[in-house]
PDB file of N, CA and C in Angstrom:
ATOM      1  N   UNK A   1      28.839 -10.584   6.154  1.00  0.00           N
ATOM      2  CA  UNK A   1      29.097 -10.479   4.734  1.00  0.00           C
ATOM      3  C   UNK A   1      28.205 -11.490   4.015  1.00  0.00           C
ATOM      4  N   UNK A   2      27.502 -10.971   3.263  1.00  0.00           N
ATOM      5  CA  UNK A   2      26.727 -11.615   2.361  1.00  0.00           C
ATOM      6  C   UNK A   2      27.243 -12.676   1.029  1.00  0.00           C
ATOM      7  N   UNK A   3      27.070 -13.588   0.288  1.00  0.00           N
ATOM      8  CA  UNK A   3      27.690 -14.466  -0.789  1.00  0.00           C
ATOM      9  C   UNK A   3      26.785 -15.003  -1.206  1.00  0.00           C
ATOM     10  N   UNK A   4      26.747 -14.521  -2.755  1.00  0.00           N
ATOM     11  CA  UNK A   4      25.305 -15.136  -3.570  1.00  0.00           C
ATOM     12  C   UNK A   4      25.648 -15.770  -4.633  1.00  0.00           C
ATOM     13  N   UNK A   5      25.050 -16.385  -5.332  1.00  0.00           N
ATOM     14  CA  UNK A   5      25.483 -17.546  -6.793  1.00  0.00           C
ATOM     15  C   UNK A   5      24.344 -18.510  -6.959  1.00  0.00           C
ATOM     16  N   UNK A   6      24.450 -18.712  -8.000  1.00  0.00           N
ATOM     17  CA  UNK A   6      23.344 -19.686  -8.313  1.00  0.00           C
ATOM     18  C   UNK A   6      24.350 -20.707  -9.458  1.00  0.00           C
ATOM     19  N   UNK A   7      23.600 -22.169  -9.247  1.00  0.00           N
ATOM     20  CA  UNK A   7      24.169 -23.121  -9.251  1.00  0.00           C
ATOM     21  C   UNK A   7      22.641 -23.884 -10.276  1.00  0.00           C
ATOM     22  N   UNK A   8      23.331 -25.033 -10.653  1.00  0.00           N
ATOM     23  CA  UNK A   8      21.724 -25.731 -12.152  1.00  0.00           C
ATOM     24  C   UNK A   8      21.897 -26.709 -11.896  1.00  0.00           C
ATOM     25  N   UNK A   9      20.734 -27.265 -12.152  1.00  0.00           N
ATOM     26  CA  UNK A   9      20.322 -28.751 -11.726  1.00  0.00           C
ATOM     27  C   UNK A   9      20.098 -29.491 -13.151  1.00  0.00           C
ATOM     28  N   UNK A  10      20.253 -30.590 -13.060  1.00  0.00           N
ATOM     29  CA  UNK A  10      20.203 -31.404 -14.208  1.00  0.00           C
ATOM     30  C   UNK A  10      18.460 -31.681 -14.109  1.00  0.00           C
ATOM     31  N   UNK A  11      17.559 -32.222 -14.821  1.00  0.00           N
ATOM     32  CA  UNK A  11      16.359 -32.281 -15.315  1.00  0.00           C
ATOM     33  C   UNK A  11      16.268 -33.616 -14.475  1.00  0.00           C
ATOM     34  N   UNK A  12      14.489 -33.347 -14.083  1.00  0.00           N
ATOM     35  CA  UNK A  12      14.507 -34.651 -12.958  1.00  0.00           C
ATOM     36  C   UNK A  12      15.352 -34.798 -11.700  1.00  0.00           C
ATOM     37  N   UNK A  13      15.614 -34.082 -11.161  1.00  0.00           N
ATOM     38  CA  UNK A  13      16.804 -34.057 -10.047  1.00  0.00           C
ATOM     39  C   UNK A  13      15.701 -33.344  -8.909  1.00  0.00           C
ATOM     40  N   UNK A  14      14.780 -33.081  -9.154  1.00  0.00           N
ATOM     41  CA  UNK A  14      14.654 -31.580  -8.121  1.00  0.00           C
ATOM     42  C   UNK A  14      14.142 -32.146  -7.109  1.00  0.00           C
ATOM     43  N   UNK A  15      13.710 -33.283  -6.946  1.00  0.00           N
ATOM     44  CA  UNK A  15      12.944 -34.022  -5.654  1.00  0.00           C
ATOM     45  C   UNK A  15      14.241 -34.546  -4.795  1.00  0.00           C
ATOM     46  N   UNK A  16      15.008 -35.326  -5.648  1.00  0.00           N
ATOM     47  CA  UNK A  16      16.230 -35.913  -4.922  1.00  0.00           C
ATOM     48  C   UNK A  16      17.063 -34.618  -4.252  1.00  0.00           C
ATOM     49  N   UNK A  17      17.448 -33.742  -4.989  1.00  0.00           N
ATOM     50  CA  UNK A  17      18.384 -32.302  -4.679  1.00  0.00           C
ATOM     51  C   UNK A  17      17.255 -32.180  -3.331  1.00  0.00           C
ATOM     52  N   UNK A  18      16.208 -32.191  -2.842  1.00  0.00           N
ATOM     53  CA  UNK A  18      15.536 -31.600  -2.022  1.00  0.00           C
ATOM     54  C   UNK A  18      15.906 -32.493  -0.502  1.00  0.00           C
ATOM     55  N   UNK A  19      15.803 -33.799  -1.331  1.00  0.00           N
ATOM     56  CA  UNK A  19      15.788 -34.768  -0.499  1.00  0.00           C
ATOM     57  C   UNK A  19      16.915 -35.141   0.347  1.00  0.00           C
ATOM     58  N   UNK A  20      18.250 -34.786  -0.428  1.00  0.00           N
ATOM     59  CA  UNK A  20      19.331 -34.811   0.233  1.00  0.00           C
ATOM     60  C   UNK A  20      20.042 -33.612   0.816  1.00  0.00           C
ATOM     61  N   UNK A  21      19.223 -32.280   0.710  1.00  0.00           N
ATOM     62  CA  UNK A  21      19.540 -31.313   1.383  1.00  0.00           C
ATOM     63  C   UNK A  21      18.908 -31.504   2.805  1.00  0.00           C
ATOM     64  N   UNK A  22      17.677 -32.188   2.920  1.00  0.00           N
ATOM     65  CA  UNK A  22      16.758 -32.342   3.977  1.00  0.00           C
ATOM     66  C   UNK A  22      17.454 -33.293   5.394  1.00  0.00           C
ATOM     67  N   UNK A  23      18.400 -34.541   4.529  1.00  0.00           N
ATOM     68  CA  UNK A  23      19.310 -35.159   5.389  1.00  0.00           C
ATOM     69  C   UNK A  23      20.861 -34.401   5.532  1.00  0.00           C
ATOM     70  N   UNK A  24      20.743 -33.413   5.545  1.00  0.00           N
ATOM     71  CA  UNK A  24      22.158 -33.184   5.193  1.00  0.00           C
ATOM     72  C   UNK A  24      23.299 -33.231   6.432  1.00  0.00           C
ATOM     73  N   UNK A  25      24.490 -34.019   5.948  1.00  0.00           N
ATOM     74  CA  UNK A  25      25.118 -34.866   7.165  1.00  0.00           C
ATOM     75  C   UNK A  25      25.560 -33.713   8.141  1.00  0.00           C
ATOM     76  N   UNK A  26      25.747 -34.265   9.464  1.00  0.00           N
ATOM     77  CA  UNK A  26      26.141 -33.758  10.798  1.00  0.00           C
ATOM     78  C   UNK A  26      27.395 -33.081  10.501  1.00  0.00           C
ATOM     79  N   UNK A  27      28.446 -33.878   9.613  1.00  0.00           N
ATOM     80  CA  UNK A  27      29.710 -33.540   9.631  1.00  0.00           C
ATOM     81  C   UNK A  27      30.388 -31.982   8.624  1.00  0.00           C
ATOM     82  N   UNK A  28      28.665 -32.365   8.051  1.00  0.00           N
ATOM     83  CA  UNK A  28      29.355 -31.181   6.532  1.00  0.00           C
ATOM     84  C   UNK A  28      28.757 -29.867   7.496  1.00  0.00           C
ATOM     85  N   UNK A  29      27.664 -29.622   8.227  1.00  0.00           N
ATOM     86  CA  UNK A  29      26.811 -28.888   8.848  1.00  0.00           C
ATOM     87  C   UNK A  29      27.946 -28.185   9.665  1.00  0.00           C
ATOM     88  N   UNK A  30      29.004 -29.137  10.265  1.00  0.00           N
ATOM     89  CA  UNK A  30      30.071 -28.925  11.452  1.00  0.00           C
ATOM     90  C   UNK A  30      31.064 -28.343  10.173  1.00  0.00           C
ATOM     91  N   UNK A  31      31.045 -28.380   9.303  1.00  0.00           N
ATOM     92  CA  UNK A  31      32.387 -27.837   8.254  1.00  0.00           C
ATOM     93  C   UNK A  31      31.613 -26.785   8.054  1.00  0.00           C
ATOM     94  N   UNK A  32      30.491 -26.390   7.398  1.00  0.00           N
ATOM     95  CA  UNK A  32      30.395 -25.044   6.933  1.00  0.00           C
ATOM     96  C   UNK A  32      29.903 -23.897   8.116  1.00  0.00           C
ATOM     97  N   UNK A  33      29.858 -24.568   9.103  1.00  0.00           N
ATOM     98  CA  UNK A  33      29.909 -23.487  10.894  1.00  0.00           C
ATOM     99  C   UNK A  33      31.359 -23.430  10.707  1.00  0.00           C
ATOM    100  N   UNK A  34      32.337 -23.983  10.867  1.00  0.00           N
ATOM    101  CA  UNK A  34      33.344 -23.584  10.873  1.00  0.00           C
ATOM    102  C   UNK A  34      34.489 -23.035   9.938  1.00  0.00           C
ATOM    103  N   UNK A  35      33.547 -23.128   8.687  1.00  0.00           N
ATOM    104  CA  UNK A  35      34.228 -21.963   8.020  1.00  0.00           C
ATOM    105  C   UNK A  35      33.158 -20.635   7.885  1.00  0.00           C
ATOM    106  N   UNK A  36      32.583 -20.349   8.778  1.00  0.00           N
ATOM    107  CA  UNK A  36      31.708 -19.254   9.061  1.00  0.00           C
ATOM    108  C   UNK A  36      30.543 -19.119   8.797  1.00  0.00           C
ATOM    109  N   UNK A  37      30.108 -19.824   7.966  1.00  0.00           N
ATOM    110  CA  UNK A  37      29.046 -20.166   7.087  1.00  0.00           C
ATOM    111  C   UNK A  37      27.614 -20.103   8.310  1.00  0.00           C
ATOM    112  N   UNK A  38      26.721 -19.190   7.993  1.00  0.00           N
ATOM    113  CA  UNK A  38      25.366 -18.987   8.903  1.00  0.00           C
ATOM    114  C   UNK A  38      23.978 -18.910   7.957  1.00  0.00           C
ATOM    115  N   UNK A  39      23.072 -18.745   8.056  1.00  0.00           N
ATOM    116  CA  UNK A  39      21.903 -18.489   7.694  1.00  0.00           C
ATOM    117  C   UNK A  39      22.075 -18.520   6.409  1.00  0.00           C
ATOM    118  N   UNK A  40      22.219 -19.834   5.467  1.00  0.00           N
ATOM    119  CA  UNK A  40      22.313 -20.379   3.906  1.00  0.00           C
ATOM    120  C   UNK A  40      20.644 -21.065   3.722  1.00  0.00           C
ATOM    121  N   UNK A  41      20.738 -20.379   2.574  1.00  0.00           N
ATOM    122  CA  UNK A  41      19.400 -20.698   1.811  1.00  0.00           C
ATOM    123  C   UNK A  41      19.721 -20.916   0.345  1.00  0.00           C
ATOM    124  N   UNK A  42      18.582 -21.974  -0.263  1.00  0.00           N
ATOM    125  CA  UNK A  42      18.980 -22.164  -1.573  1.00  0.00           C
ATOM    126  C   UNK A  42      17.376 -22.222  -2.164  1.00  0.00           C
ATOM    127  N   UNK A  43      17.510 -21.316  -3.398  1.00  0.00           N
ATOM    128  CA  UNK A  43      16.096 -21.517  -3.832  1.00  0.00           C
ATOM    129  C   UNK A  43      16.102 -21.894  -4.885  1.00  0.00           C
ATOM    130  N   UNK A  44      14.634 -22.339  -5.456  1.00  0.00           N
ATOM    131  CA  UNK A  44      14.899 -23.164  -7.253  1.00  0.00           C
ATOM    132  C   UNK A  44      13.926 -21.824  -8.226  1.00  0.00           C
ATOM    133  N   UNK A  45      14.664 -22.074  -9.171  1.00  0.00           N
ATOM    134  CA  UNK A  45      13.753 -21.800 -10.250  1.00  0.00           C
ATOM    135  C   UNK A  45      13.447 -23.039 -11.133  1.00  0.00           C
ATOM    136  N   UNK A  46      12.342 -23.598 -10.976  1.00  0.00           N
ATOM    137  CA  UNK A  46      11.752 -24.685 -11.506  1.00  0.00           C
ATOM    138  C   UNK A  46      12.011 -24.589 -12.840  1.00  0.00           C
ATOM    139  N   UNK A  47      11.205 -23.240 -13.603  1.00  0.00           N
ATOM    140  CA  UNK A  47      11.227 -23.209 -14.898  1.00  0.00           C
ATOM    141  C   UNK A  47      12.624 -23.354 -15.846  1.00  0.00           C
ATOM    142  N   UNK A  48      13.852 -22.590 -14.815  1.00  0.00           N
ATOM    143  CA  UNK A  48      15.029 -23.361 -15.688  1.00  0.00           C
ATOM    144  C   UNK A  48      15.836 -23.745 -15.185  1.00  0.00           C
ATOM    145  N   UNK A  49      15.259 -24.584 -13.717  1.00  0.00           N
ATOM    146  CA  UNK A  49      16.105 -24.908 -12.554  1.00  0.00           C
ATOM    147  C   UNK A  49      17.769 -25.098 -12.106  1.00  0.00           C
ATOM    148  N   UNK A  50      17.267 -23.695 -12.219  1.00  0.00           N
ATOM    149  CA  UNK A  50      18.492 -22.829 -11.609  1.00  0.00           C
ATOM    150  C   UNK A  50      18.465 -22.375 -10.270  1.00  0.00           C
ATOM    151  N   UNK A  51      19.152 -22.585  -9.274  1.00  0.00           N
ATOM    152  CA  UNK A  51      19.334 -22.787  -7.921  1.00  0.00           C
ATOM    153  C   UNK A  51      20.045 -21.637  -7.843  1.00  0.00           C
ATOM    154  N   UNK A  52      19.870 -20.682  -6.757  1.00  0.00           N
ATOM    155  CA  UNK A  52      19.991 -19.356  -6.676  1.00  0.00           C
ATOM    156  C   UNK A  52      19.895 -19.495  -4.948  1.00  0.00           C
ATOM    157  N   UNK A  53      21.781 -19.252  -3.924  1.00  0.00           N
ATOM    158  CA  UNK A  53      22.209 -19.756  -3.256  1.00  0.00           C
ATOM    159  C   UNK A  53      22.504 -18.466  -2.296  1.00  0.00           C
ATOM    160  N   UNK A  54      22.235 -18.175  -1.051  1.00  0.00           N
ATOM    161  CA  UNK A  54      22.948 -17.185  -0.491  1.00  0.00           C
ATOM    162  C   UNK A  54      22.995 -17.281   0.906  1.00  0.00           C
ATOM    163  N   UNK A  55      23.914 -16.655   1.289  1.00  0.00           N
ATOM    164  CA  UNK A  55      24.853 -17.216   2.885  1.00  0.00           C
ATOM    165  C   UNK A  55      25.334 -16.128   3.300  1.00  0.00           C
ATOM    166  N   UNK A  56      25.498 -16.075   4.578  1.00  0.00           N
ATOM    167  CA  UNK A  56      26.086 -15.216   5.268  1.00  0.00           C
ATOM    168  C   UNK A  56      27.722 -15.660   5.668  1.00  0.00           C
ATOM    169  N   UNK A  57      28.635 -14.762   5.908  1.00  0.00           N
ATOM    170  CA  UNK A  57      30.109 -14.908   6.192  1.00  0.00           C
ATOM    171  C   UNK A  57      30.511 -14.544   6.968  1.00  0.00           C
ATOM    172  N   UNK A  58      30.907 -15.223   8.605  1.00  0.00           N
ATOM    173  CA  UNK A  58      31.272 -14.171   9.650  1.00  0.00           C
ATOM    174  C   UNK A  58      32.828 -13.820   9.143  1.00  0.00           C
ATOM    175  N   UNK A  59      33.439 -12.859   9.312  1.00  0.00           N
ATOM    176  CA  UNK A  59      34.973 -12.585   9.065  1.00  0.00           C
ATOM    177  C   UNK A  59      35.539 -13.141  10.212  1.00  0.00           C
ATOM    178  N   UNK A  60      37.141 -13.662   9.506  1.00  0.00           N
ATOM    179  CA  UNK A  60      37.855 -14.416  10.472  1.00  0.00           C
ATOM    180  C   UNK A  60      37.927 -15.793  10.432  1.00  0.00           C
ATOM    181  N   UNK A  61      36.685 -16.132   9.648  1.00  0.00           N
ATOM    182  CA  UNK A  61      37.125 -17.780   9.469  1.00  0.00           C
ATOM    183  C   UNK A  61      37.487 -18.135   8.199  1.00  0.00           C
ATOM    184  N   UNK A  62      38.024 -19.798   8.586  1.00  0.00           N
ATOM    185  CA  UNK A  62      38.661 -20.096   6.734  1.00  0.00           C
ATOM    186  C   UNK A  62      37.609 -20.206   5.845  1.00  0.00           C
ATOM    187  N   UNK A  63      36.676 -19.441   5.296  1.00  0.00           N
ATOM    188  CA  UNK A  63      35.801 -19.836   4.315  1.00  0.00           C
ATOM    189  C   UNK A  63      36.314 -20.479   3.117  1.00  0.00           C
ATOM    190  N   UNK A  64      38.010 -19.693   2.369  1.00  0.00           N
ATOM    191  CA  UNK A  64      38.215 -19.894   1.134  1.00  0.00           C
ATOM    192  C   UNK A  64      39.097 -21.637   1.436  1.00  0.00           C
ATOM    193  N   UNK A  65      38.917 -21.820   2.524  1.00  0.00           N
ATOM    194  CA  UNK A  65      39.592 -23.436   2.713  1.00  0.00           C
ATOM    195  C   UNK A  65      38.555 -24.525   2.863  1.00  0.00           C
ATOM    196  N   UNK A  66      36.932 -23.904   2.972  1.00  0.00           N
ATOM    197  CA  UNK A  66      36.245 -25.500   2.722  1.00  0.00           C
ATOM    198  C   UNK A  66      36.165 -26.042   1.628  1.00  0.00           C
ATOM    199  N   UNK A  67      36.970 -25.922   0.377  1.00  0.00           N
ATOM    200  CA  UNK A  67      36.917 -26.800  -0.557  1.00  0.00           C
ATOM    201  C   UNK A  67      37.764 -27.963  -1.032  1.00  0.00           C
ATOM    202  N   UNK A  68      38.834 -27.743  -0.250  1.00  0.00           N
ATOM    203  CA  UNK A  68      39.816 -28.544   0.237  1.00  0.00           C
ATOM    204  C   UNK A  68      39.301 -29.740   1.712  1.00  0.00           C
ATOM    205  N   UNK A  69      38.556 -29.602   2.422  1.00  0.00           N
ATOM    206  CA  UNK A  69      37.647 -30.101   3.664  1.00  0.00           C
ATOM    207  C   UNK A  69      37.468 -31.541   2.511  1.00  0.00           C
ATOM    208  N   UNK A  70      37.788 -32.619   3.396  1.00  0.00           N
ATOM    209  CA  UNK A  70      37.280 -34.159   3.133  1.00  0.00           C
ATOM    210  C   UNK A  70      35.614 -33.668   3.022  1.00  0.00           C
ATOM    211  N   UNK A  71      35.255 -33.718   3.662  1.00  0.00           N
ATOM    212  CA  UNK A  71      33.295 -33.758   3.706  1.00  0.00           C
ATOM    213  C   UNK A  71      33.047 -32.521   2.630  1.00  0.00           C
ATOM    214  N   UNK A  72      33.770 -31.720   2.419  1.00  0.00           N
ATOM    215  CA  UNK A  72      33.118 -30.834   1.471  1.00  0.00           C
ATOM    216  C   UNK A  72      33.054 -31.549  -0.023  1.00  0.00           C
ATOM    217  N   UNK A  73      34.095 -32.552  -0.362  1.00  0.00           N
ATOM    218  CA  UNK A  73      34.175 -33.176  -1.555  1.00  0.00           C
ATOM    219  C   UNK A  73      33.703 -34.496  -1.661  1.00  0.00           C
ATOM    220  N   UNK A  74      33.602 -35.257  -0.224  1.00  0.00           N
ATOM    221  CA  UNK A  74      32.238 -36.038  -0.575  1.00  0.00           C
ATOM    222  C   UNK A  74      30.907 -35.614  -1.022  1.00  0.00           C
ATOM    223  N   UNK A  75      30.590 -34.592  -0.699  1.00  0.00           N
ATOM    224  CA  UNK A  75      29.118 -34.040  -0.875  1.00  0.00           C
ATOM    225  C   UNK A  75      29.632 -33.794  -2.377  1.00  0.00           C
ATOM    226  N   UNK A  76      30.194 -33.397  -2.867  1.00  0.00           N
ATOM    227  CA  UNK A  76      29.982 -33.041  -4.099  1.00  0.00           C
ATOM    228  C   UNK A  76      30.053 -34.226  -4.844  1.00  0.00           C
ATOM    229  N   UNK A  77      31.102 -35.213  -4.468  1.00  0.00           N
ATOM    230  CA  UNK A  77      30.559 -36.647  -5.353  1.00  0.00           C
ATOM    231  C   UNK A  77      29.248 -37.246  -5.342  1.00  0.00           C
ATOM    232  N   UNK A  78      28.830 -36.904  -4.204  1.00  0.00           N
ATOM    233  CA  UNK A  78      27.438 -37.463  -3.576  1.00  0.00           C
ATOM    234  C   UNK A  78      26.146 -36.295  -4.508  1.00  0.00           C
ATOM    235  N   UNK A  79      26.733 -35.128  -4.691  1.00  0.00           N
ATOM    236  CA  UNK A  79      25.691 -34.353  -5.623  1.00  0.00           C
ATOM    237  C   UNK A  79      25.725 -34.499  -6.801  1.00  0.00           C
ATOM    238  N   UNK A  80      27.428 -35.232  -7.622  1.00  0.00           N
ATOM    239  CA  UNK A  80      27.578 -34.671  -9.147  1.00  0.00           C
ATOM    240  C   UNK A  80      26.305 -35.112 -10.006  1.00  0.00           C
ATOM    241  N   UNK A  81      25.949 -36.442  -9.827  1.00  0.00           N
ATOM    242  CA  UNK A  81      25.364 -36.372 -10.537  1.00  0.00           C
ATOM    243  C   UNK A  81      23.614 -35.922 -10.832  1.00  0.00           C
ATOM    244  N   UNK A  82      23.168 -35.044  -9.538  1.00  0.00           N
ATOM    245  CA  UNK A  82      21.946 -34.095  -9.801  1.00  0.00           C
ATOM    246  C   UNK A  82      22.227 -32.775 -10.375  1.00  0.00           C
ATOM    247  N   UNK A  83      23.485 -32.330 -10.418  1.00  0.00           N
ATOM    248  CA  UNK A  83      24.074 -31.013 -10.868  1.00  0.00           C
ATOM    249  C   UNK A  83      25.245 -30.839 -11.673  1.00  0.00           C
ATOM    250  N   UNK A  84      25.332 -29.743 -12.699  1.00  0.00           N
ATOM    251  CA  UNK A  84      26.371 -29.613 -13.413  1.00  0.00           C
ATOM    252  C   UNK A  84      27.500 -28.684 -12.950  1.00  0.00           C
ATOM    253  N   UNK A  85      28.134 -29.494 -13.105  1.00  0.00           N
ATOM    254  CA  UNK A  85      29.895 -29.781 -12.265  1.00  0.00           C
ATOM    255  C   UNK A  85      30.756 -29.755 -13.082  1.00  0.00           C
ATOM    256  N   UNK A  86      32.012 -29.401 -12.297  1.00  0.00           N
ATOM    257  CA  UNK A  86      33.240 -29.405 -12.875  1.00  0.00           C
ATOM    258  C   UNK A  86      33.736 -30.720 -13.018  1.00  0.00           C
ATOM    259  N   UNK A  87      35.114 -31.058 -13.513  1.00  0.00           N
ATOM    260  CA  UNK A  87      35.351 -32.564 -13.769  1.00  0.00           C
ATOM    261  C   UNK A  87      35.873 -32.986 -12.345  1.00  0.00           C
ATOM    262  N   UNK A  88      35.831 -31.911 -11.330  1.00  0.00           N
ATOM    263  CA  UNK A  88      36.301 -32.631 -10.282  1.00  0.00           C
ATOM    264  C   UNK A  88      35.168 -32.869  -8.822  1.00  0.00           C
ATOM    265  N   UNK A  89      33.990 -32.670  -9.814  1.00  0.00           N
ATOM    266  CA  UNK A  89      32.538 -32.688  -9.427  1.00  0.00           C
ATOM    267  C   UNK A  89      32.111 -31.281  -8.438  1.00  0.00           C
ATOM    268  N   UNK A  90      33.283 -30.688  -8.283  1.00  0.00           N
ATOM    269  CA  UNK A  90      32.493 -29.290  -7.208  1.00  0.00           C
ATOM    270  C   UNK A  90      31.825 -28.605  -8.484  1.00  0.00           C
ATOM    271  N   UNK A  91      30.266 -28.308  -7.937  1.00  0.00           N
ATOM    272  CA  UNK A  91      28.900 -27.647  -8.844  1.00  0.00           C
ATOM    273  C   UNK A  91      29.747 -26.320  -9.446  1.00  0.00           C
ATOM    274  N   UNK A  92      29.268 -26.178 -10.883  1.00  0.00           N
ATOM    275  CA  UNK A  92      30.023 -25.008 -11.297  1.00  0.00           C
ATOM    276  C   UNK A  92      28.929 -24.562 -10.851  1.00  0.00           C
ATOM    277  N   UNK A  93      29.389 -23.004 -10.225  1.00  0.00           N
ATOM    278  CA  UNK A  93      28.521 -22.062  -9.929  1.00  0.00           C
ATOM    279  C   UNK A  93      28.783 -20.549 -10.359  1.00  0.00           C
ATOM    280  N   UNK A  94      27.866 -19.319 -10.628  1.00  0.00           N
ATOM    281  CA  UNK A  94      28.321 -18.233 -11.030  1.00  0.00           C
ATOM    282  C   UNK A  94      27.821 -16.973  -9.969  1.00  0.00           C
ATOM    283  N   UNK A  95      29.014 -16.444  -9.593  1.00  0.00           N
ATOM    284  CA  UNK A  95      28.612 -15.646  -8.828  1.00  0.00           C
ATOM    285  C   UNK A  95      27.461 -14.627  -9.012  1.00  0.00           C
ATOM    286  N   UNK A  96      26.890 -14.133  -8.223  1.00  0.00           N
ATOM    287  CA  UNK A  96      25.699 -13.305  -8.041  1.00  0.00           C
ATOM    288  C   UNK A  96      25.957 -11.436  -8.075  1.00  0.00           C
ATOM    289  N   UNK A  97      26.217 -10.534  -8.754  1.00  0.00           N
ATOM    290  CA  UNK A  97      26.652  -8.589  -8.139  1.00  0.00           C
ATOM    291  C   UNK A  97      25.573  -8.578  -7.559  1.00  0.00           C
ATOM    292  N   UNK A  98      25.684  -8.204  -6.177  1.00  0.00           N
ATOM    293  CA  UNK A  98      24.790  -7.409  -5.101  1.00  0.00           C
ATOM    294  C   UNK A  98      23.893  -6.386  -5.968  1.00  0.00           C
ATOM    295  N   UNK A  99      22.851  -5.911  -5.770  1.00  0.00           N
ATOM    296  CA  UNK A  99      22.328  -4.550  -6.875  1.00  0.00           C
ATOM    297  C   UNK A  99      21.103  -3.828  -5.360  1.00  0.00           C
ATOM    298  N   UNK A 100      20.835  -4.396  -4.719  1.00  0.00           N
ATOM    299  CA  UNK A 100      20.043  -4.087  -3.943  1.00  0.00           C
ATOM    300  C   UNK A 100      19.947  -4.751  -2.573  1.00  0.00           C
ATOM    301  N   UNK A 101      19.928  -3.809  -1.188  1.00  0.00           N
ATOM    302  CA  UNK A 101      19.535  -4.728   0.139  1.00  0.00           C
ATOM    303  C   UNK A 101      18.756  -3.350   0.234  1.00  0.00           C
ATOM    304  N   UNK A 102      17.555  -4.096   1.044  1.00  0.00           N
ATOM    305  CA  UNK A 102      16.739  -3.234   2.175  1.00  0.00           C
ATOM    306  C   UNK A 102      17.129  -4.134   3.647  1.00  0.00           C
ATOM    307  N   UNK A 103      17.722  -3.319   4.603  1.00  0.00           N
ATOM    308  CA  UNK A 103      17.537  -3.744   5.938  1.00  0.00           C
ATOM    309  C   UNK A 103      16.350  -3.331   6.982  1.00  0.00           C
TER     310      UNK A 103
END
């Protein structure tokens, strides 16, 4: 199962956002395998850097429970301030309608 959304970056952020995806911790890597989470990619649009996010979902795992996950809400304190967030710092994001796959 496919899951798409795109997510915005605050101005000046885009080196750091890169930089801390590049280290990204052991523990959060071990949280989003185990809520099913496989082959995630995130791309930028520079011009109105808007981050445009998509992942695969195996069925059967808790996906709708990593936001509750300790490490899932450090990372987001650890992101709020390159991205615009809710007040409880998880990135507001807007989901993506499917319109097209070629396999």
């Amino acid at each position: 199962m496919n899951h798409a959304f795109k997510m915005k970056l605050k101005p000046g952020m885009v080196a750091e956002y890169r930089r801390r995806h590049d280290e990204l911790w052991p523990d959060l890597a071990e949280a989003l395998r185990g809520a099913g989470i496989h082959d995630y990619s995130i791309f930028l649009d520079e011009e109105t850097l808007t981050l445009f996010a998509v992942l695969k979902r195996k069925p059967g795992y808790p996906f709708d429970e990593l936001p509750q996950q300790p490490v899932m809400r450090r990372w987001w304190d650890y992101m709020a301030p390159l991205m615009e967030c809710h007040p409880d710092n998880r990135p507001l994001d807007w989901p993506l309608e499917p319109m097209f796959h070629f396999d």
